[in-house]
Protein backbone atom coordinates (compact mmCIF):
# COMPACT_ATOMS: atom_id res chain seq x y z
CA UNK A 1 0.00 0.00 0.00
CA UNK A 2 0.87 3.47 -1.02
CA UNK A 3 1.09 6.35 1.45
CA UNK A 4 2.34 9.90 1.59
CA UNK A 5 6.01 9.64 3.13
CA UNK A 6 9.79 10.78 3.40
CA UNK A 7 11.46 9.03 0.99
CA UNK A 8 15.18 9.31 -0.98
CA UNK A 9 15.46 10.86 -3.87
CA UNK A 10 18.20 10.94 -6.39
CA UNK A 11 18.96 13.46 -8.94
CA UNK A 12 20.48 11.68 -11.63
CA UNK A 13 22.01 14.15 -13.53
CA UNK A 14 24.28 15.32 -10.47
CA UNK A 15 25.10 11.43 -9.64
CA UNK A 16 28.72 10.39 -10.48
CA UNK A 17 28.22 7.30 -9.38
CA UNK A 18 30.91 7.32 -7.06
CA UNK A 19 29.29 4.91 -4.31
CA UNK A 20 29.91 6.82 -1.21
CA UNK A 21 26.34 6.57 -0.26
CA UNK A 22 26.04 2.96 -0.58
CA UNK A 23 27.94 2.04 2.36
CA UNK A 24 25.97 4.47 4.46
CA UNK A 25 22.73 2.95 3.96
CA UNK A 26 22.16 -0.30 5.73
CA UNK A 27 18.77 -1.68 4.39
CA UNK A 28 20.77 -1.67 1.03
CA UNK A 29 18.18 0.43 -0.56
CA UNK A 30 20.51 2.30 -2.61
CA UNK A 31 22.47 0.50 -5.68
CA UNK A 32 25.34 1.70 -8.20
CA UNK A 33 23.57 0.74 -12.08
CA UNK A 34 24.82 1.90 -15.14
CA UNK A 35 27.02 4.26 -13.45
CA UNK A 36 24.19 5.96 -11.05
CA UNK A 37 22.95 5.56 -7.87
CA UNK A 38 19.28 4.27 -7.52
CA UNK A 39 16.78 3.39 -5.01
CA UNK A 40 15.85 -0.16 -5.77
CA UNK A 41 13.15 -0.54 -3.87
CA UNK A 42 10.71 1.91 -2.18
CA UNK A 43 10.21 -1.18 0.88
CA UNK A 44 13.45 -0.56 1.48
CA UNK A 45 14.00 3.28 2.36
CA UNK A 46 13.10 4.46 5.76
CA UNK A 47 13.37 7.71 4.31
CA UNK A 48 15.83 9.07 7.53
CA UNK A 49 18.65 9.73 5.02
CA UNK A 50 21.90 8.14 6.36
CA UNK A 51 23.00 8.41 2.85
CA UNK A 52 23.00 11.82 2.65
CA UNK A 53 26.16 13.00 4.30
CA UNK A 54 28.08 10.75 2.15
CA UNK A 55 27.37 12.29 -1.38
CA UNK A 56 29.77 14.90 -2.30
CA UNK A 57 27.32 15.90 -5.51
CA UNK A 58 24.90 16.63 -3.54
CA UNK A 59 22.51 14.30 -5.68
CA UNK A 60 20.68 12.77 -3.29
CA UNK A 61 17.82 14.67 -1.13
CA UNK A 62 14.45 13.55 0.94
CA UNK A 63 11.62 13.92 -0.67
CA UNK A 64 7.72 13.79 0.09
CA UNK A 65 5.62 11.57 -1.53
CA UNK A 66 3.64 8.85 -2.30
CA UNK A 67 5.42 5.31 -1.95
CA UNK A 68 5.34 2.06 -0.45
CA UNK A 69 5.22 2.16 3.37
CA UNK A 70 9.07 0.68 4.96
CA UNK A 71 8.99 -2.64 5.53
CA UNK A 72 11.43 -4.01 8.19
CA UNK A 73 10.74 -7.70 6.88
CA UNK A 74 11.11 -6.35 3.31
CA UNK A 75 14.27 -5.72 4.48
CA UNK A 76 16.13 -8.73 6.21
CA UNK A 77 14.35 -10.52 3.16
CA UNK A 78 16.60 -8.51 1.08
CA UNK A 79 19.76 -8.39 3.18
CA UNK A 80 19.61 -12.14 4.29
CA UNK A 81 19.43 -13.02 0.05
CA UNK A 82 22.44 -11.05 -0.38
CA UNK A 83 24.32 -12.68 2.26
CA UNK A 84 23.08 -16.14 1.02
CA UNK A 85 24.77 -15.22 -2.54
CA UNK A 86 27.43 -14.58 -0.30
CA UNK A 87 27.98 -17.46 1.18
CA UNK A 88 27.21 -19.59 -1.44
CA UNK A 89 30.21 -17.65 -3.90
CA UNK A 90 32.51 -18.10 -0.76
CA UNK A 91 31.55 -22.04 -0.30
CA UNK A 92 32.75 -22.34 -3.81
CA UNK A 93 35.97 -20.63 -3.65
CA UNK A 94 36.79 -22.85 -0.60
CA UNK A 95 36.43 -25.93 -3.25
CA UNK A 96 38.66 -24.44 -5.43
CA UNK A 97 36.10 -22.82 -7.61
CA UNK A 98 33.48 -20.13 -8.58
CA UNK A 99 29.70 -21.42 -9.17
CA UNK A 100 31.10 -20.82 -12.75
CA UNK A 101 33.61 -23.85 -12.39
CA UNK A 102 36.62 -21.99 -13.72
CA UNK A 103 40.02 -23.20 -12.23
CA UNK A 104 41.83 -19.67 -13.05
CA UNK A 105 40.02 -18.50 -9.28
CA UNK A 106 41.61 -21.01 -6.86
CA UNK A 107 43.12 -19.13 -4.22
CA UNK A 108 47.10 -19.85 -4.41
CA UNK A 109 49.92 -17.85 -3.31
CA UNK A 110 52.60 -16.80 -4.93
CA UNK A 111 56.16 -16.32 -4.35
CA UNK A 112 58.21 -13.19 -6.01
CA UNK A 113 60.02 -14.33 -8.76
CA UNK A 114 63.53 -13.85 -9.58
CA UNK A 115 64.67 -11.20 -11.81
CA UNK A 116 65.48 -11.19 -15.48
CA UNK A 117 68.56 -9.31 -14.42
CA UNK A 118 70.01 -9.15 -10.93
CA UNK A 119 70.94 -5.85 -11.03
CA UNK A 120 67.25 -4.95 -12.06
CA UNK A 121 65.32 -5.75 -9.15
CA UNK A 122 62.41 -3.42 -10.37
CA UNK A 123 62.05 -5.79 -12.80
CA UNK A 124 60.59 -8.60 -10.37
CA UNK A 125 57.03 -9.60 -9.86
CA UNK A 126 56.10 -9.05 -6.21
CA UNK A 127 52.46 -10.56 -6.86
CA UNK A 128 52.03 -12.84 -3.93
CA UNK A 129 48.51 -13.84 -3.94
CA UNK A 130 45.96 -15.24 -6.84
CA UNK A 131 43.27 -14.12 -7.62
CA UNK A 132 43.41 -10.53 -7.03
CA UNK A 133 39.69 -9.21 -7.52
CA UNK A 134 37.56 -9.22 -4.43
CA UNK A 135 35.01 -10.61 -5.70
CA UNK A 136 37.10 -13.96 -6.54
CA UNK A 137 39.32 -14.04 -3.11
CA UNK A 138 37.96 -16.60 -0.69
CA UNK A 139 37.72 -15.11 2.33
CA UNK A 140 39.95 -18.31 4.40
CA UNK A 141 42.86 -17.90 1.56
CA UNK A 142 45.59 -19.26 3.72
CA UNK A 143 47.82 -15.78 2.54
CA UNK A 144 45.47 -13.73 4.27
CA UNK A 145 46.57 -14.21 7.66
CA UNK A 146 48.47 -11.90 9.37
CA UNK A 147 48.85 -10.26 5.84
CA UNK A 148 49.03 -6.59 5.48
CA UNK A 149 45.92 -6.61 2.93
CA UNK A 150 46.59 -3.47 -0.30
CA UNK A 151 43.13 -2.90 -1.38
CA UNK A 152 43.63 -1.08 -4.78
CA UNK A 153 41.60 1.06 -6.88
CA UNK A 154 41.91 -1.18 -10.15
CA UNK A 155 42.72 2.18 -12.15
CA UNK A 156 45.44 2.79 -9.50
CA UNK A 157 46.96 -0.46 -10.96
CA UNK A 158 47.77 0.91 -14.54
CA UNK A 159 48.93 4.62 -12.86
CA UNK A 160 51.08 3.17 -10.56
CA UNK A 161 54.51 2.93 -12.21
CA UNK A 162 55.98 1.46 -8.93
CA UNK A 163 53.45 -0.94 -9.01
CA UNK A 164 55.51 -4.09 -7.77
CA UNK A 165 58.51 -2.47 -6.96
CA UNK A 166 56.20 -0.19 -3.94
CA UNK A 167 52.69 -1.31 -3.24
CA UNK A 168 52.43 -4.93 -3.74
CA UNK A 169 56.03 -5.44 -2.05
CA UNK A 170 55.34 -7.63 1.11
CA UNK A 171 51.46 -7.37 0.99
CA UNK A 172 48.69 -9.28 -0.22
CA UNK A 173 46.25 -7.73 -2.85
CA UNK A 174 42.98 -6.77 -3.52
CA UNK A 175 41.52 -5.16 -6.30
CA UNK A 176 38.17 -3.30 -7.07
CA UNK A 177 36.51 -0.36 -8.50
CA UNK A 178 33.49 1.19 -6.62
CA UNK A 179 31.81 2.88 -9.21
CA UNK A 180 31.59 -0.02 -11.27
CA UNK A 181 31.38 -2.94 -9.30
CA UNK A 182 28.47 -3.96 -6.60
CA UNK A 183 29.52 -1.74 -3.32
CA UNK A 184 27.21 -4.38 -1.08
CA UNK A 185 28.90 -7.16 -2.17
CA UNK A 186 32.27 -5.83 -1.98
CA UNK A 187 31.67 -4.37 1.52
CA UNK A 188 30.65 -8.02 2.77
CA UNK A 189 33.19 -9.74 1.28
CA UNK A 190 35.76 -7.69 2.93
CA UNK A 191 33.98 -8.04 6.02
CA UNK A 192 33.71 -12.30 5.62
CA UNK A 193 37.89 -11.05 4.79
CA UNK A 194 38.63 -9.70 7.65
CA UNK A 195 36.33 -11.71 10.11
CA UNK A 196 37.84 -14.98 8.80
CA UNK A 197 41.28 -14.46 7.19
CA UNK A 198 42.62 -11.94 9.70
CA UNK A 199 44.59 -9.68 7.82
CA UNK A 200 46.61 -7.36 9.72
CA UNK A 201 46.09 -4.06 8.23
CA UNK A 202 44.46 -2.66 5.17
CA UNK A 203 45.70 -0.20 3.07
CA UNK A 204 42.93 0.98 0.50
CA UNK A 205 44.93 3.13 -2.36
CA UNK A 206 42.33 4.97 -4.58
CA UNK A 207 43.09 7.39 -7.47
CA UNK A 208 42.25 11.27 -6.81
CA UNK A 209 38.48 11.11 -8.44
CA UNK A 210 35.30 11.72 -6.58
CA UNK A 211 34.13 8.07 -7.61
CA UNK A 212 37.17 6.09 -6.17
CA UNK A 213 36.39 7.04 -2.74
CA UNK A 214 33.91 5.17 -2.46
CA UNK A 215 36.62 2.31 -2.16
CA UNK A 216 37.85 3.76 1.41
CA UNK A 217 33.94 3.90 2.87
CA UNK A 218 33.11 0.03 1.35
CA UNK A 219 36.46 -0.48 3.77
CA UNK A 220 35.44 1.64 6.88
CA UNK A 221 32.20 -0.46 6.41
CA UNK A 222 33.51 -3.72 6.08
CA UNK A 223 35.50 -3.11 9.34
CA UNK A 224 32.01 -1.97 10.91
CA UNK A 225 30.36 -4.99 10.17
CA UNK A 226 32.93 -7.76 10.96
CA UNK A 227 33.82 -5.72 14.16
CA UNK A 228 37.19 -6.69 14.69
CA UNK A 229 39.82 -4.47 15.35
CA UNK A 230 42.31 -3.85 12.50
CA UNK A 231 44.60 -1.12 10.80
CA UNK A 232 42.96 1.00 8.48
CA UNK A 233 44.74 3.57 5.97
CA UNK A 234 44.34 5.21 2.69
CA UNK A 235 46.37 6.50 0.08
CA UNK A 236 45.52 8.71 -2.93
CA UNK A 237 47.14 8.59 -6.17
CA UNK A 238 47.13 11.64 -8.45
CA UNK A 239 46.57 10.69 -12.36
CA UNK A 240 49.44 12.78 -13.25
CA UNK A 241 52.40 11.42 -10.59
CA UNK A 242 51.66 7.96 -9.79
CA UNK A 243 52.46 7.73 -6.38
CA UNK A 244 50.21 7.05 -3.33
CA UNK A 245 50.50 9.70 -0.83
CA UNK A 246 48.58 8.82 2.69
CA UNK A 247 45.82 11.04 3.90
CA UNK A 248 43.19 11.19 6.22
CA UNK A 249 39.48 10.96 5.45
């Protein structure tokens, strides 16, 4: 049933889709599609705008009008499905495998390689871990513990010159893109990641765009809902210099 009510509203033509606000809102009303924020449900929006701190646009406002009332059991419907699509991908992984079948995900480690030329040590692969998207990393991967955990920006990845020779030496990697990618999934993976493979830090290195900070608040989330205790940094990149210089946000 329809009634008169607060509800979000989301001006797409401010919208970056950077995913800031997706994190903040914890009836996971509020997905990244095609590159823009949108309400996917009226059920799910209590209409008391958590999100609306987060969006540095300023796309996304209350509103009054007619919608479907909040429903709480709309709601753990919703969330519990997600984390059963969780659990299943993770289940999988453990076996060695995606739901897909495909071999390339099992989780290995890796150890640096040796140089083409001694003197060159630039030249060697510090890669320690495979596979390297979140989505694909199975949150018991044997590497993970203890690991200091490099969460990159997947564009950060082709700016970084110093790629292996800097970020990935010593640490474990991650890779994702929050505009792009599914911001609730990513934050409970990393939560499932930190609750069960006990990294020891996390470094989150994002690229100096509005969209890619989205990265750092799927992170501060994750922590939030594994509630453990663990380092948590970030590191911005600027397009033109290609090195990660730590900030706070």
């Amino acid at each position: 049933m329809k009634v008169k009510r607060n509800i979000v509203r989301i001006d797409e033509s401010l919208c970056d889709g950077c995913g800031a606000c997706i994190p903040s809102c914890h009836e996971g009303a509020l997905r990244i599609v095609d590159g823009k924020a949108r309400l996917v449900g009226d059920v799910y929006c209590d209409g008391l705008g958590a999100c609306l701190g987060h969006c540095p646009r300023g796309a996304i406002t209350i509103e009054e009008r007619e919608a479907e009332e909040f429903d709480e059991n709309a709601v753990n419907e919703h969330m519990e499905k997600n984390n059963d699509v969780e659990i299943r991908t993770t289940n999988d992984q453990q076996r060695g495998t995606l739901a897909c079948g495909c071999p390339g995900t099992m989780a290995r480690s890796l150890a640096p390689r040796r140089p083409a030329l001694e003197e060159n040590p630039a030249a060697q692969s510090q890669l320690a871990n495979w596979p390297v998207q979140l989505t694909l990393i199975p949150p018991t991967a044997p590497w993970l513990r203890d690991a200091d955990l490099l969460l990159l920006a997947d564009c950060a990845a082709v700016a970084s010159p110093s790629l292996h020779s800097k970020l990935l030496r010593g640490r474990g990697v991650a890779i994702a893109c929050p505009k792009l990618d599914d911001a609730d999934a990513h934050a409970a993976k990393l939560a499932a990641i930190i609750r069960d493979g006990r990294p020891r830090s996390i470094e989150v290195v994002i690229m100096d765009v509005p969209c890619c900070r989205g990265l750092y608040e799927i992170a501060r989330r994750a922590r939030d809902m594994a509630d453990v205790e663990i380092a948590l940094s970030v590191s911005i990149m600027k397009i033109e210099e290609g090195e990660a210089v730590a900030v706070n946000l």
